[in-house]
Protein backbone atom coordinates (compact mmCIF):
# COMPACT_ATOMS: atom_id res chain seq x y z
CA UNK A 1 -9.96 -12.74 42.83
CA UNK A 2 -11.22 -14.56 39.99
CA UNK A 3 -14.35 -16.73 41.58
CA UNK A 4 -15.12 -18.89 38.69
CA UNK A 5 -11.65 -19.94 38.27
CA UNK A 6 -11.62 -20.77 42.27
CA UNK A 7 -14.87 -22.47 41.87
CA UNK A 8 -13.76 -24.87 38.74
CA UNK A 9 -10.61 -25.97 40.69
CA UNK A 10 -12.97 -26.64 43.50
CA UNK A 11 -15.19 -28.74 41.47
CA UNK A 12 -13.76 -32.30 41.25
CA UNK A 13 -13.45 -34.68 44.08
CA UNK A 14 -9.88 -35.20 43.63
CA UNK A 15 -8.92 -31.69 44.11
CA UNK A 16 -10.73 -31.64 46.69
CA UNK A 17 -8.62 -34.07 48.07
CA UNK A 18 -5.77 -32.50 47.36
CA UNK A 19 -6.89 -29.80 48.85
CA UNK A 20 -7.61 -31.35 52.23
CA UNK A 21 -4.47 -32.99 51.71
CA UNK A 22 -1.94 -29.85 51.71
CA UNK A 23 -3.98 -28.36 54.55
CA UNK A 24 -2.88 -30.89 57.23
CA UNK A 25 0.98 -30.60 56.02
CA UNK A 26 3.59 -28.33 55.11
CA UNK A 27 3.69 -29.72 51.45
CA UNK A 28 3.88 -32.97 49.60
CA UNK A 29 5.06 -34.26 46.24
CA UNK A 30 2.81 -35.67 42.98
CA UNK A 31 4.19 -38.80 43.37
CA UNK A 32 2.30 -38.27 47.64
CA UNK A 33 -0.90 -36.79 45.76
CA UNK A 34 -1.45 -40.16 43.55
CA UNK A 35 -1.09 -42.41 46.07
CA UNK A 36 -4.17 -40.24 47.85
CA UNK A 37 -6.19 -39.76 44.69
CA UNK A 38 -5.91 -42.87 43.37
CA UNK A 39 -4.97 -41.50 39.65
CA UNK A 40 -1.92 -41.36 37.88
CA UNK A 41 0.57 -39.11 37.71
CA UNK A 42 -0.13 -37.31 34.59
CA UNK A 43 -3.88 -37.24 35.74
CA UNK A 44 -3.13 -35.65 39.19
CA UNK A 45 -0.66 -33.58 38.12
CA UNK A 46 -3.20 -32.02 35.84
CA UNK A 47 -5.26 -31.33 38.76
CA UNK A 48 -2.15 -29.70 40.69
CA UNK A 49 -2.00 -27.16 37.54
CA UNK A 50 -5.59 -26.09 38.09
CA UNK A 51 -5.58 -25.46 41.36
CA UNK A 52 -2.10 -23.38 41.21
CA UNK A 53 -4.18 -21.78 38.18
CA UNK A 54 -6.63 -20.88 40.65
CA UNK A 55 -3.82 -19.44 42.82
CA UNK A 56 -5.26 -22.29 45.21
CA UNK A 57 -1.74 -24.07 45.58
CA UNK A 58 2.21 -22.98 45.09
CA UNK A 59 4.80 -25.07 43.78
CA UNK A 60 8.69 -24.92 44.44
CA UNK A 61 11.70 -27.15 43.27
CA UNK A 62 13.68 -29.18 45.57
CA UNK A 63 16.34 -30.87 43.03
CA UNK A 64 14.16 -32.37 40.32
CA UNK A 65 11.29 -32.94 42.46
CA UNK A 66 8.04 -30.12 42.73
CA UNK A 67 6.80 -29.56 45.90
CA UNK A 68 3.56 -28.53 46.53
CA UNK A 69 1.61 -26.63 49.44
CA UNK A 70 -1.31 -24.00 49.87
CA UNK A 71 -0.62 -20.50 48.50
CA UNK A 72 0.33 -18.09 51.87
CA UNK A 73 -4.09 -16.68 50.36
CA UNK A 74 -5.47 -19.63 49.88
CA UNK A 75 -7.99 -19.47 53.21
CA UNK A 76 -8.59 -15.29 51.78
CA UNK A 77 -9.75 -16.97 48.77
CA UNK A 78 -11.72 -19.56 49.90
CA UNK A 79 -13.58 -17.47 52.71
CA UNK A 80 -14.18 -15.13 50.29
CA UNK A 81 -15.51 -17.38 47.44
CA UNK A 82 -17.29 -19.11 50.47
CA UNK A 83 -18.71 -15.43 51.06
CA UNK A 84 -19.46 -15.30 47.15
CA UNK A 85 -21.84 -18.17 46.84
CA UNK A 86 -23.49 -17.51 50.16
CA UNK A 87 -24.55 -14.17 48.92
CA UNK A 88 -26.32 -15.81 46.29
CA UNK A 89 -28.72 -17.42 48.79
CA UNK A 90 -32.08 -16.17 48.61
CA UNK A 91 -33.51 -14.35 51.75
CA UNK A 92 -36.65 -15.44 53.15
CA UNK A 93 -39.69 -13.72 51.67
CA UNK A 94 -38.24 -12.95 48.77
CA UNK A 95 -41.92 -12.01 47.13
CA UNK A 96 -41.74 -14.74 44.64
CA UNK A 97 -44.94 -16.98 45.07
CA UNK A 98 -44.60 -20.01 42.87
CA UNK A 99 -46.37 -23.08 43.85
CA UNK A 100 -44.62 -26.30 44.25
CA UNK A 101 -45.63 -28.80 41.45
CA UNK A 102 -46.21 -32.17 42.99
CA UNK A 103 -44.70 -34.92 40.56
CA UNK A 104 -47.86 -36.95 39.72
CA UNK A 105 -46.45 -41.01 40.09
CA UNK A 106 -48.51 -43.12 37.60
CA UNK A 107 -48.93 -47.27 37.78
């Protein structure tokens, strides 16, 4: 699992959308996915690449059209990006004592 390359395709509200999107169906066009992002074609098809990049979202032909759902490890992945970042959290008393500067606001 590459976690950088999950996190960039996570990083832009429209694939975000997309994202949200595919979850609530069993797939859906680009021509579906720029009528919800609001961009065109090109644009959101660009976003479709990084996010099957990310091994986010699969793609199969029907005729001439490319249909698009979430990858059969998509949840894995997120969960365990999810996992990832939380781990980066720090705990509670973790022994570093800096004090809080208080921004000074001038007249």
């Amino acid at each position: 699992m590459d976690a950088t390359k999950i996190l960039a395709a996570l990083a832009h509200p429209a694939r975000l959308s997309i994202i949200r999107q595919l979850r609530g169906c069993e797939c859906a066009c680009c021509g579906e996915m720029t009528s919800l992002t609001g961009l065109a074609q090109s644009t959101t098809s660009q976003h479709l690449r990084v996010l099957l990049d990310a091994g986010l979202v699969e793609r199969r032909m029907a005729g001439t059209t490319s249909l698009y759902r979430l990858s059969d490890n998509a949840a894995d992945l997120l969960r365990r990006t999810g996992e990832l970042v939380s781990g980066l959290v720090p705990e509670d008393g973790c022994g570093c004592e800096m004090p809080i500067q208080e921004k000074v606001m001038t007249e």
